[in-house]
PDB file of N, CA and C in Angstrom:
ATOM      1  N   UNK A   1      61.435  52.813 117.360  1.00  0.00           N
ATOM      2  CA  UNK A   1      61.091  53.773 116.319  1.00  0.00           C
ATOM      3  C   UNK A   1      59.581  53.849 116.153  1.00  0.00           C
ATOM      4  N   UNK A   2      58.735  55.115 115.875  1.00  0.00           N
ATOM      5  CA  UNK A   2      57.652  55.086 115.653  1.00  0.00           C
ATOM      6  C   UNK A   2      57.223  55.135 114.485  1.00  0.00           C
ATOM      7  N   UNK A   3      56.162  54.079 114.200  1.00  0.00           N
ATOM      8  CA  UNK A   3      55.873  54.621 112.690  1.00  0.00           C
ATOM      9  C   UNK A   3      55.537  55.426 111.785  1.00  0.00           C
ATOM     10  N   UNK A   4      55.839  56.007 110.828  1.00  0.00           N
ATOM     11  CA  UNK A   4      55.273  56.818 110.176  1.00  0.00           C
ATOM     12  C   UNK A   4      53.639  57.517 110.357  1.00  0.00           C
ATOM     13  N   UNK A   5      52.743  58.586 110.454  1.00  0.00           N
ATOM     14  CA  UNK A   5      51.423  58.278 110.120  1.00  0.00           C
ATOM     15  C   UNK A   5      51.083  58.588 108.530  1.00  0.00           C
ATOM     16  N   UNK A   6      50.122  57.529 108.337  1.00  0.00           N
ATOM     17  CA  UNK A   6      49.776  57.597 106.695  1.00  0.00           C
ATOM     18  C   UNK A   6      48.614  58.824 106.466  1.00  0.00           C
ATOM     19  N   UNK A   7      49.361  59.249 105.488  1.00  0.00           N
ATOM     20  CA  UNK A   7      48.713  60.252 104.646  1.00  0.00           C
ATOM     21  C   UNK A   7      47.426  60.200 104.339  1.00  0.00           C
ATOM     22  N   UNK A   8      46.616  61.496 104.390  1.00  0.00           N
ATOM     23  CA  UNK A   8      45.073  61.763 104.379  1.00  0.00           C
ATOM     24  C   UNK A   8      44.979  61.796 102.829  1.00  0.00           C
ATOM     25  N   UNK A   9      44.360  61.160 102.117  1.00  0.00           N
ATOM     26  CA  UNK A   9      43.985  61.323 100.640  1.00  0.00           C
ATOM     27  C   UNK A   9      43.256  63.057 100.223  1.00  0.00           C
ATOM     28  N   UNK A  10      43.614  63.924  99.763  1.00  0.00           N
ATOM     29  CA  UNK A  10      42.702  64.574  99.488  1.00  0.00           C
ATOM     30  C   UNK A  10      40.974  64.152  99.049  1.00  0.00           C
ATOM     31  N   UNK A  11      40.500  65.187  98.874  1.00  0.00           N
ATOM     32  CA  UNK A  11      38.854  64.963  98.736  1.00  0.00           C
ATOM     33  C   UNK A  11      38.554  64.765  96.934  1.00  0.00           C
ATOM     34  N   UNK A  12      39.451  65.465  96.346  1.00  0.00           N
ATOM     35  CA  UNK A  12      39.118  65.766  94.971  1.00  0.00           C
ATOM     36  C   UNK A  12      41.012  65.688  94.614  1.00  0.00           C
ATOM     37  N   UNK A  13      40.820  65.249  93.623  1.00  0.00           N
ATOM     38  CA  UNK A  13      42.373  65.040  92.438  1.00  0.00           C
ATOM     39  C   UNK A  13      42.403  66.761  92.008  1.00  0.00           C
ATOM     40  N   UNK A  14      43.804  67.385  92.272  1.00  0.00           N
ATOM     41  CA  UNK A  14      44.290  68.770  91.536  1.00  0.00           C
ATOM     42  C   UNK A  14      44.412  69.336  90.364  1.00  0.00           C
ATOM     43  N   UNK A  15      44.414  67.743  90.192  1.00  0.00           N
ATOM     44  CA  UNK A  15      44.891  67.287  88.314  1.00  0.00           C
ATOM     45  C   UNK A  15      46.216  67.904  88.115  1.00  0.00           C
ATOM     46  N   UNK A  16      46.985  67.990  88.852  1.00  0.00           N
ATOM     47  CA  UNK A  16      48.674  68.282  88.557  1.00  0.00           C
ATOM     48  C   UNK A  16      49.183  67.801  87.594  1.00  0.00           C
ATOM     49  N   UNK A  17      50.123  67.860  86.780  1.00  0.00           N
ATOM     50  CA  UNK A  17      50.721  66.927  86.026  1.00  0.00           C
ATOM     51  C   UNK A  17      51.611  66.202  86.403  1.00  0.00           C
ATOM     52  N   UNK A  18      51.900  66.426  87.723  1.00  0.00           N
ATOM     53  CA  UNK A  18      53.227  66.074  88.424  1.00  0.00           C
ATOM     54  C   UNK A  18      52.206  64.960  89.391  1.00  0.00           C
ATOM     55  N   UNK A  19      51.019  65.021  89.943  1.00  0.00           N
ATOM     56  CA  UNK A  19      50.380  64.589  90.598  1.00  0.00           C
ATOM     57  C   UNK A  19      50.858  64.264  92.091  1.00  0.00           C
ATOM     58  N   UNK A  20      50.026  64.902  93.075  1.00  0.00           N
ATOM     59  CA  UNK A  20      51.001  65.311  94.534  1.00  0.00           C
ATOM     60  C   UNK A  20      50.888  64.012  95.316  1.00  0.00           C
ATOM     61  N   UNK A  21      51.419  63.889  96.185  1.00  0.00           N
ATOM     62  CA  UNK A  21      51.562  62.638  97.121  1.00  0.00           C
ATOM     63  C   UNK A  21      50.393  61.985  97.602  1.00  0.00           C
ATOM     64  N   UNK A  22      49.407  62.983  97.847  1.00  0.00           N
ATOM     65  CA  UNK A  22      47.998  63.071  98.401  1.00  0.00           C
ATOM     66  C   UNK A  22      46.629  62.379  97.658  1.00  0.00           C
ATOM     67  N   UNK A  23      47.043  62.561  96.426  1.00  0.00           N
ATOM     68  CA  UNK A  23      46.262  62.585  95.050  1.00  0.00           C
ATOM     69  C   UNK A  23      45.416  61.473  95.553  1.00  0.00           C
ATOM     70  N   UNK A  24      44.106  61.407  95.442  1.00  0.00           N
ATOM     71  CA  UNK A  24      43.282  59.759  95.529  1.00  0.00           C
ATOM     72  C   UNK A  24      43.747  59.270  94.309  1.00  0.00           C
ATOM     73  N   UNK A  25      43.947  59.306  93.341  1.00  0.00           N
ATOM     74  CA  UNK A  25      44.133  58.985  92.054  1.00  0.00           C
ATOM     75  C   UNK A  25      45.318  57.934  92.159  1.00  0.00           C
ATOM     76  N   UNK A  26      46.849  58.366  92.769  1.00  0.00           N
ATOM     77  CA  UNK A  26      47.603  58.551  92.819  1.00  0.00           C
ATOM     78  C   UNK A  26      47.438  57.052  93.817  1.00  0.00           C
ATOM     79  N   UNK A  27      47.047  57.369  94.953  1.00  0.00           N
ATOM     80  CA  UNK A  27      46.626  56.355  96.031  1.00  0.00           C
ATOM     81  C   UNK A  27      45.947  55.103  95.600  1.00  0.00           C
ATOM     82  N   UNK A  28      45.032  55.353  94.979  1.00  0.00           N
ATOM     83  CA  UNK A  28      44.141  53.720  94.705  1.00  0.00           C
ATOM     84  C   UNK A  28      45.242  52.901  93.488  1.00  0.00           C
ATOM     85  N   UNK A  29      46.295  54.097  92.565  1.00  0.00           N
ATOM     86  CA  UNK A  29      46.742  52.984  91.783  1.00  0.00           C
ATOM     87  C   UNK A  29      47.855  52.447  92.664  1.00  0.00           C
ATOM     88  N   UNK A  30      48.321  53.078  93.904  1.00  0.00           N
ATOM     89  CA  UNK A  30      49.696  52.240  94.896  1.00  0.00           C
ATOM     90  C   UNK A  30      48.788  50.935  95.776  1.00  0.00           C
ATOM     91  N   UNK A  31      47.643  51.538  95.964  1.00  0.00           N
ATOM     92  CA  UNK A  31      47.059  50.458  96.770  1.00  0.00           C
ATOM     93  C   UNK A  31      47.107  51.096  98.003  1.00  0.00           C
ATOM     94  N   UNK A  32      47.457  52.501  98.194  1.00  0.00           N
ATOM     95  CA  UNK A  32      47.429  53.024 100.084  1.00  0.00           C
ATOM     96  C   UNK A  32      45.968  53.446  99.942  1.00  0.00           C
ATOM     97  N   UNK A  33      44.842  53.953  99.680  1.00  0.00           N
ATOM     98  CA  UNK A  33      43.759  54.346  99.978  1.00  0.00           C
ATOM     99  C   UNK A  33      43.394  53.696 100.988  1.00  0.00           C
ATOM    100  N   UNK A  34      42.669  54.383 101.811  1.00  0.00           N
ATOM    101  CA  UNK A  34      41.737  53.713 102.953  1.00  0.00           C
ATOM    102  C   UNK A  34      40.857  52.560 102.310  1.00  0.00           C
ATOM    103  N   UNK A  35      40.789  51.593 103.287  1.00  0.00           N
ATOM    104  CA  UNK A  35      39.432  50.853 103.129  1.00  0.00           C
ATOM    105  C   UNK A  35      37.876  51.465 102.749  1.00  0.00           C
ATOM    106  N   UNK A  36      37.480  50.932 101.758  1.00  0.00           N
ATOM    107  CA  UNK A  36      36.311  51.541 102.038  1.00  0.00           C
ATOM    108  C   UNK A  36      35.818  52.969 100.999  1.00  0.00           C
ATOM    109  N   UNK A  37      37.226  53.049 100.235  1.00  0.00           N
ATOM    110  CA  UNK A  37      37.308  54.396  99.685  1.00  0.00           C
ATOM    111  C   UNK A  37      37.362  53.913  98.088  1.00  0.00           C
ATOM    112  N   UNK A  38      36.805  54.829  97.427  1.00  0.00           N
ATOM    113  CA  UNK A  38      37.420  54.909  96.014  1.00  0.00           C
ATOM    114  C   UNK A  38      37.405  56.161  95.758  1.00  0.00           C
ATOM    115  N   UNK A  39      37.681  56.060  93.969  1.00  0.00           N
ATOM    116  CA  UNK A  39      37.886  57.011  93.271  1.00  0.00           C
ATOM    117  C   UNK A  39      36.623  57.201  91.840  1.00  0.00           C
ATOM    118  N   UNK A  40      35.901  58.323  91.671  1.00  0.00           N
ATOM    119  CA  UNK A  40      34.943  58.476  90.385  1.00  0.00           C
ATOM    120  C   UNK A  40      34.971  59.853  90.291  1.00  0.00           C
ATOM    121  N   UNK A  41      35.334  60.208  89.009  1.00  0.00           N
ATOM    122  CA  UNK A  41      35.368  60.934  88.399  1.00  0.00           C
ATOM    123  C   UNK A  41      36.570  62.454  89.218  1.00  0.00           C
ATOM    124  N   UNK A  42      37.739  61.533  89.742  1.00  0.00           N
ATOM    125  CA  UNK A  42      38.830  62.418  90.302  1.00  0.00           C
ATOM    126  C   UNK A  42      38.179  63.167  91.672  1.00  0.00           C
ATOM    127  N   UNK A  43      37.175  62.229  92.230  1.00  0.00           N
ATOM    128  CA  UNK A  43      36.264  62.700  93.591  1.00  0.00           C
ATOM    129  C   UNK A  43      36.962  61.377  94.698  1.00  0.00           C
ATOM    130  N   UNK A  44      37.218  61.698  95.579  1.00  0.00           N
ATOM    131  CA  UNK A  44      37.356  60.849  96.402  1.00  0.00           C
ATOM    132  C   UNK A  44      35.800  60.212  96.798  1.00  0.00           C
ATOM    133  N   UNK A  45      35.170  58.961  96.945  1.00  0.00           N
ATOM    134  CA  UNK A  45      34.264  58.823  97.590  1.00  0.00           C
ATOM    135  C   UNK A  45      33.850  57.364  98.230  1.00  0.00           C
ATOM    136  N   UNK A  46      33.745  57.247  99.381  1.00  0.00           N
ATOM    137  CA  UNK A  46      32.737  55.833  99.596  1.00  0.00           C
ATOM    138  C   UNK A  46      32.484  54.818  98.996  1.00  0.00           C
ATOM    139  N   UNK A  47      32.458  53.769  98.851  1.00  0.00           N
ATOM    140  CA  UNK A  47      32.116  52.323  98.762  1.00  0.00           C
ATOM    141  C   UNK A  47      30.142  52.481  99.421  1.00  0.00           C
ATOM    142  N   UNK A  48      29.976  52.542 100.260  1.00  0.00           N
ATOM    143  CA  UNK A  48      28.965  52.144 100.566  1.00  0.00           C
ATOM    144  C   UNK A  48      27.923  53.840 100.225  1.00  0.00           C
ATOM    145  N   UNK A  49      28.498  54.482  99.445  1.00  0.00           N
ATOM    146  CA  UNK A  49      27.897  55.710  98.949  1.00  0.00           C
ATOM    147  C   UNK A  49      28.122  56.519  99.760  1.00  0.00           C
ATOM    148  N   UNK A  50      27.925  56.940 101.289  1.00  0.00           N
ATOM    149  CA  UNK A  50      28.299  57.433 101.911  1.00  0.00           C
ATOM    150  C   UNK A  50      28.970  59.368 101.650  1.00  0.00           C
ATOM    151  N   UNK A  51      28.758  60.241 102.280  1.00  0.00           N
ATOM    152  CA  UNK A  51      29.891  61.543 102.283  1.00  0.00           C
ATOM    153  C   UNK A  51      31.130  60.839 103.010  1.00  0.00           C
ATOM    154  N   UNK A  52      31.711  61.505 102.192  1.00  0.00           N
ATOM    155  CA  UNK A  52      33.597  61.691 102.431  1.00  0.00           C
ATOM    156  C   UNK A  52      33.331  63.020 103.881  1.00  0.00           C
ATOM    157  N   UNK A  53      33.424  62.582 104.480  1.00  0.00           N
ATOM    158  CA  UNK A  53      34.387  63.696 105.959  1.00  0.00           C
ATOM    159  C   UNK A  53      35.864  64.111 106.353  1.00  0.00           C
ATOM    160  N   UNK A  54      36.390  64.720 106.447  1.00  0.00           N
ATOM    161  CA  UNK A  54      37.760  64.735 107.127  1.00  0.00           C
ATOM    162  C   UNK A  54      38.377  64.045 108.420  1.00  0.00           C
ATOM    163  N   UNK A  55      36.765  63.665 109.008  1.00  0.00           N
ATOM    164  CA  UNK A  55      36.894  63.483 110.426  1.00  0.00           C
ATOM    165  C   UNK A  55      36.640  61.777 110.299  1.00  0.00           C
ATOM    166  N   UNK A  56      36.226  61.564 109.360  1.00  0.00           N
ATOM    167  CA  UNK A  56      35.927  59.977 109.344  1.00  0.00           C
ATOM    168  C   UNK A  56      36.866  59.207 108.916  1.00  0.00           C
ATOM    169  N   UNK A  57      37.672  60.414 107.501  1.00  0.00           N
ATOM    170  CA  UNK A  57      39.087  60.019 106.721  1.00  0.00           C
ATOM    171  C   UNK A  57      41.006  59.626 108.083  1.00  0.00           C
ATOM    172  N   UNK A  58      40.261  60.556 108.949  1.00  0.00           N
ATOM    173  CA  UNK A  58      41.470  60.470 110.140  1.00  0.00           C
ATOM    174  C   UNK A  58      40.984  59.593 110.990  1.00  0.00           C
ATOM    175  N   UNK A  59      39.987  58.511 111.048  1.00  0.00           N
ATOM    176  CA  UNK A  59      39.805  57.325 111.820  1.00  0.00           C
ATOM    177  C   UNK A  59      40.508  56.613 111.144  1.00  0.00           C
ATOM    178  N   UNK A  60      39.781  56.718 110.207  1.00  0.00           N
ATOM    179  CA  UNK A  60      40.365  55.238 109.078  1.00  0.00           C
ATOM    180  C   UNK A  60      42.366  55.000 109.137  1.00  0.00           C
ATOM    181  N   UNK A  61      42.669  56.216 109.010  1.00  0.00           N
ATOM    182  CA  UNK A  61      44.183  56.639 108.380  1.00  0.00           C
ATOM    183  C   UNK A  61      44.763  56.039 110.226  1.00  0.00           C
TER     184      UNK A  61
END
């Protein structure tokens, strides 16, 4: 069986009320966020300050 691939965090929270699968918000309180990643002010961003990429987010994942 192959494993699942894990989900790309969005860049920014939707603010849903339902809050979608994707949500960083959603992610850092399960504990799936990437390494390296947090959450301020419903922004996905960096640990080491860094820009958020799409292309850097699908290494990590």
């Amino acid at each position: 069986m192959r494993e699942k691939p894990r989900k790309l965090p969005k860049r920014e929270c939707c603010e849903s009320k339902t809050k979608c699968g994707r949500c960083p918000l959603r992610m850092l309180k399960e504990g799936t966020l990437p390494e390296g990643y947090t959450v301020k002010k419903r922004k996905l961003v960096r640990v080491d300050g860094g820009k958020v990429t799409k292309k850097d987010l699908s290494r990590v994942a």
